[in-house]
N, C-alpha and C. Protein backbone atom coordinates (compact mmCIF):
# COMPACT_ATOMS: atom_id res chain seq x y z
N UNK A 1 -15.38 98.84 4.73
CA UNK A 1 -16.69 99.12 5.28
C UNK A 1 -16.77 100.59 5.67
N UNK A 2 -18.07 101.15 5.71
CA UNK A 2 -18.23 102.26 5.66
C UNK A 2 -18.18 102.63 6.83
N UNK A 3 -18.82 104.00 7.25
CA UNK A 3 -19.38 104.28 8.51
C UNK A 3 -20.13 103.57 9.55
N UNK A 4 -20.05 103.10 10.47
CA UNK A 4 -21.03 101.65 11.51
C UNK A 4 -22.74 102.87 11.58
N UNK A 5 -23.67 102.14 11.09
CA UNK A 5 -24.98 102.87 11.11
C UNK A 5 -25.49 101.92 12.33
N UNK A 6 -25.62 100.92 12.57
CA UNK A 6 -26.49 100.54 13.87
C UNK A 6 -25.68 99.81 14.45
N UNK A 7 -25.53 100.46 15.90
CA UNK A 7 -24.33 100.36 16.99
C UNK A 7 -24.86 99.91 18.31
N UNK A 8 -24.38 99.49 18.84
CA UNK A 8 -25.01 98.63 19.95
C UNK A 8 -24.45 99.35 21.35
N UNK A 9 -24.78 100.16 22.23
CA UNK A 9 -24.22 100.68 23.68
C UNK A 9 -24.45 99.52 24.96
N UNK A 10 -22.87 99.62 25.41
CA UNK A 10 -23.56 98.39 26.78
C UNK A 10 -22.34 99.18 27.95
N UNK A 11 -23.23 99.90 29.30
CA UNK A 11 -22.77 99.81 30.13
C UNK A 11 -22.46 99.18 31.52
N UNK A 12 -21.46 98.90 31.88
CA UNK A 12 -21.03 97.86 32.86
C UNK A 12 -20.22 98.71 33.91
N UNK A 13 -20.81 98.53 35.03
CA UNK A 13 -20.23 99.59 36.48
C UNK A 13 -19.12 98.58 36.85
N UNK A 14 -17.65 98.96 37.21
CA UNK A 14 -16.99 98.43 37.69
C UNK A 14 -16.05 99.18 38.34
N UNK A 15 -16.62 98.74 39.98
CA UNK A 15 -16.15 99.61 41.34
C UNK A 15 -16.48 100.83 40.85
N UNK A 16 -15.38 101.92 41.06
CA UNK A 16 -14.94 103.60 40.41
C UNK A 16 -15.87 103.67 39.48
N UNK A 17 -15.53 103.28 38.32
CA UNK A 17 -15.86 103.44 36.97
C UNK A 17 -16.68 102.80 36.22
N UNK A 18 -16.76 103.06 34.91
CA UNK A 18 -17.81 102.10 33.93
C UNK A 18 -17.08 102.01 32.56
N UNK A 19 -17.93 100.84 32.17
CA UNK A 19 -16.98 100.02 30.78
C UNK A 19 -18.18 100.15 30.20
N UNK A 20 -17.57 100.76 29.21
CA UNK A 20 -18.74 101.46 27.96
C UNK A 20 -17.88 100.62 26.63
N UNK A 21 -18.88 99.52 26.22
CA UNK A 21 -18.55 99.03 24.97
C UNK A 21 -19.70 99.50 23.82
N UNK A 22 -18.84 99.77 22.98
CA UNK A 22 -19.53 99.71 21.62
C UNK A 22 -19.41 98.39 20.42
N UNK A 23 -20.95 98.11 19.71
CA UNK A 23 -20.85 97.61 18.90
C UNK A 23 -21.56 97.82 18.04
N UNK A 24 -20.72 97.44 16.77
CA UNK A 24 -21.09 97.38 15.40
C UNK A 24 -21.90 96.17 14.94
N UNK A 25 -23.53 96.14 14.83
CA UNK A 25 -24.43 95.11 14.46
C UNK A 25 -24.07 94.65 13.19
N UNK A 26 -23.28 95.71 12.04
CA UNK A 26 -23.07 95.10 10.98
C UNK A 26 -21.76 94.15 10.57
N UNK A 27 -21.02 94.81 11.38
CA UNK A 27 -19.68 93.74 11.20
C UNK A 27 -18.99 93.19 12.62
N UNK A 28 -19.61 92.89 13.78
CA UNK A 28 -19.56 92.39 15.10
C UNK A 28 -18.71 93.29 15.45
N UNK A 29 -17.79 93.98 15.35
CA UNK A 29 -16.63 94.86 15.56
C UNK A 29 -17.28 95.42 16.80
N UNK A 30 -16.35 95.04 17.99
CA UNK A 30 -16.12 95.90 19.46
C UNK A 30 -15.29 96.57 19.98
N UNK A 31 -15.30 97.38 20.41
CA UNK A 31 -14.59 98.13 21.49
C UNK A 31 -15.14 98.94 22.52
N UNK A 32 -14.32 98.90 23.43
CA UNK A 32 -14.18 99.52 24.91
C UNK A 32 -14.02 100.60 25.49
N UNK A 33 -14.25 101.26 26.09
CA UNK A 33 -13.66 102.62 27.03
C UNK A 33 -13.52 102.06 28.64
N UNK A 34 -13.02 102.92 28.95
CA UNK A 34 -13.17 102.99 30.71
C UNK A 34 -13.33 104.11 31.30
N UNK A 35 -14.48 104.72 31.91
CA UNK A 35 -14.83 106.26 32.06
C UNK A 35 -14.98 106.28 33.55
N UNK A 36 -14.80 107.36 33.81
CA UNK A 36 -15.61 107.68 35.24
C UNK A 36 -16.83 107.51 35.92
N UNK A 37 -17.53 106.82 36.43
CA UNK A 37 -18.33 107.13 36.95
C UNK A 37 -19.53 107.87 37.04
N UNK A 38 -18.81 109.29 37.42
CA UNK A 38 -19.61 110.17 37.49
C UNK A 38 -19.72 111.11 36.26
N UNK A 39 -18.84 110.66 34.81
CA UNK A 39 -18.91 111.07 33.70
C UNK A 39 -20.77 111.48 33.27
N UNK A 40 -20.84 112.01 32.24
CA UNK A 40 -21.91 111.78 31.86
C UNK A 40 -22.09 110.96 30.89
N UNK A 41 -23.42 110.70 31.12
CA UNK A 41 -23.74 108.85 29.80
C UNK A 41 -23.40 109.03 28.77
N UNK A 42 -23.94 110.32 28.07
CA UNK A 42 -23.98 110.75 26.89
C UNK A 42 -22.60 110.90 26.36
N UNK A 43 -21.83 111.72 27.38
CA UNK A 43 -20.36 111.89 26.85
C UNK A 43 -19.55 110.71 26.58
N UNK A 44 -19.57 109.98 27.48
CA UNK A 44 -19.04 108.67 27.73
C UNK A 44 -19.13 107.40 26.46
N UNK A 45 -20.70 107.62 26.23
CA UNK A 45 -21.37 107.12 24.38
C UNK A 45 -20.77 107.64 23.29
N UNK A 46 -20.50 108.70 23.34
CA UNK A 46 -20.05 109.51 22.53
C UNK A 46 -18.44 109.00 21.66
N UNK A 47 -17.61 108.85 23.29
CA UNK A 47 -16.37 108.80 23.32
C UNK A 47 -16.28 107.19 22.62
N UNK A 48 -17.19 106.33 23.00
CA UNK A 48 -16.69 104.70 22.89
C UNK A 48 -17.32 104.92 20.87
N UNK A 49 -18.28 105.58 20.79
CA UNK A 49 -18.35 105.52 19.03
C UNK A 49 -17.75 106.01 18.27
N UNK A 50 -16.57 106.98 19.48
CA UNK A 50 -15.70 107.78 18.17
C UNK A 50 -15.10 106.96 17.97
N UNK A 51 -14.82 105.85 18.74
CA UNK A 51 -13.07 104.99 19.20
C UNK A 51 -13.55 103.91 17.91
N UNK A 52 -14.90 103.30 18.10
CA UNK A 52 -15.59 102.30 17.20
C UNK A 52 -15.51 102.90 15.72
N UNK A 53 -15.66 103.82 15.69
CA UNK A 53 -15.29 104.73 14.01
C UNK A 53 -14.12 104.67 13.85
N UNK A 54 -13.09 105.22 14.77
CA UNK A 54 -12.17 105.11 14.49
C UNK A 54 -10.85 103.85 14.47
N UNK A 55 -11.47 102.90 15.11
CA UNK A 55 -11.23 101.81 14.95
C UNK A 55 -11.34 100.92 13.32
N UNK A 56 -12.78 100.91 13.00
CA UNK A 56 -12.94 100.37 11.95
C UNK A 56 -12.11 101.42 10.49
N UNK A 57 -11.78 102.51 10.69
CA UNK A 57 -11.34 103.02 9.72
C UNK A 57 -9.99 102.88 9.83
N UNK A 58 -9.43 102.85 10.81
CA UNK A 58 -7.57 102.07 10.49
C UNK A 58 -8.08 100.43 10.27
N UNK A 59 -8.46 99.79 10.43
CA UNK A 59 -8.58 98.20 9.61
C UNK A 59 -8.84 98.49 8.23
N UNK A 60 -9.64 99.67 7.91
CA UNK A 60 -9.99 99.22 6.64
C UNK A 60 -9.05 100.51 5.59
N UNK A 61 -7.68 100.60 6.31
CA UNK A 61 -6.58 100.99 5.68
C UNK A 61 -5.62 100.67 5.73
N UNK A 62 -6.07 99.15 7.31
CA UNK A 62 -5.02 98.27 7.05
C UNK A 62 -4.66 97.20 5.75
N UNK A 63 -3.47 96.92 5.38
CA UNK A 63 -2.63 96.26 4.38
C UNK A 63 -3.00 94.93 4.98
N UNK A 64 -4.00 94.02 3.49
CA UNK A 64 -4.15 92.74 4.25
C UNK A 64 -3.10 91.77 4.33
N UNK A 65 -3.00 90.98 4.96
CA UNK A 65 -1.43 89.95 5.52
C UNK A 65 -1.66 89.41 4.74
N UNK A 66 -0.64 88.72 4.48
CA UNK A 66 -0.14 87.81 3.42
C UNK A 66 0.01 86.54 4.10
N UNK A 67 -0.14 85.58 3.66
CA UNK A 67 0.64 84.11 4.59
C UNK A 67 1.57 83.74 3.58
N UNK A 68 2.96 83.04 4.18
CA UNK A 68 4.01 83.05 3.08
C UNK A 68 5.28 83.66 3.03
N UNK A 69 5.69 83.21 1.98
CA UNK A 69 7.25 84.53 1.57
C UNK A 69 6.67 84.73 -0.42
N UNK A 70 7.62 85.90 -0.68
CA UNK A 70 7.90 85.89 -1.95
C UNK A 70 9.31 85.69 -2.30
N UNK A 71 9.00 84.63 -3.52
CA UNK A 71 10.38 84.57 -4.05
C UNK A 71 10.72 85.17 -5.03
């Protein structure tokens, strides 16, 4: 899969900080950050879509598993 084109932002205050998840509408694919607070939004967005890019691009250079042995 390619580049994620429509991405989903969700922030969640917890105590200190905030949990900035990203998602990918086209292939459910999530991930997380944990930022400061007093970060800025934008930066903080920024950071959780690089992780979501860069996430989906090691899966899709991961080697798919095998179930089994070879004989």
């Amino acid at each position: 899969m390619a580049a994620p084109r429509n991405i989903i932002i969700e922030f969640t205050p917890v105590g200190n900080s905030v949990k900035v998840s990203a998602i990918c509408e086209d292939s459910g694919r999530k991930v997380s950050i944990v930022g400061d607070r007093n970060a800025g939004k934008t930066e903080l967005e920024m950071l959780a879509v690089r992780k979501l890019k860069y996430v989906m691009a090691k899966d899709e250079k991961a080697e798919p598993t095998r179930r089994g042995f070879e004989v």
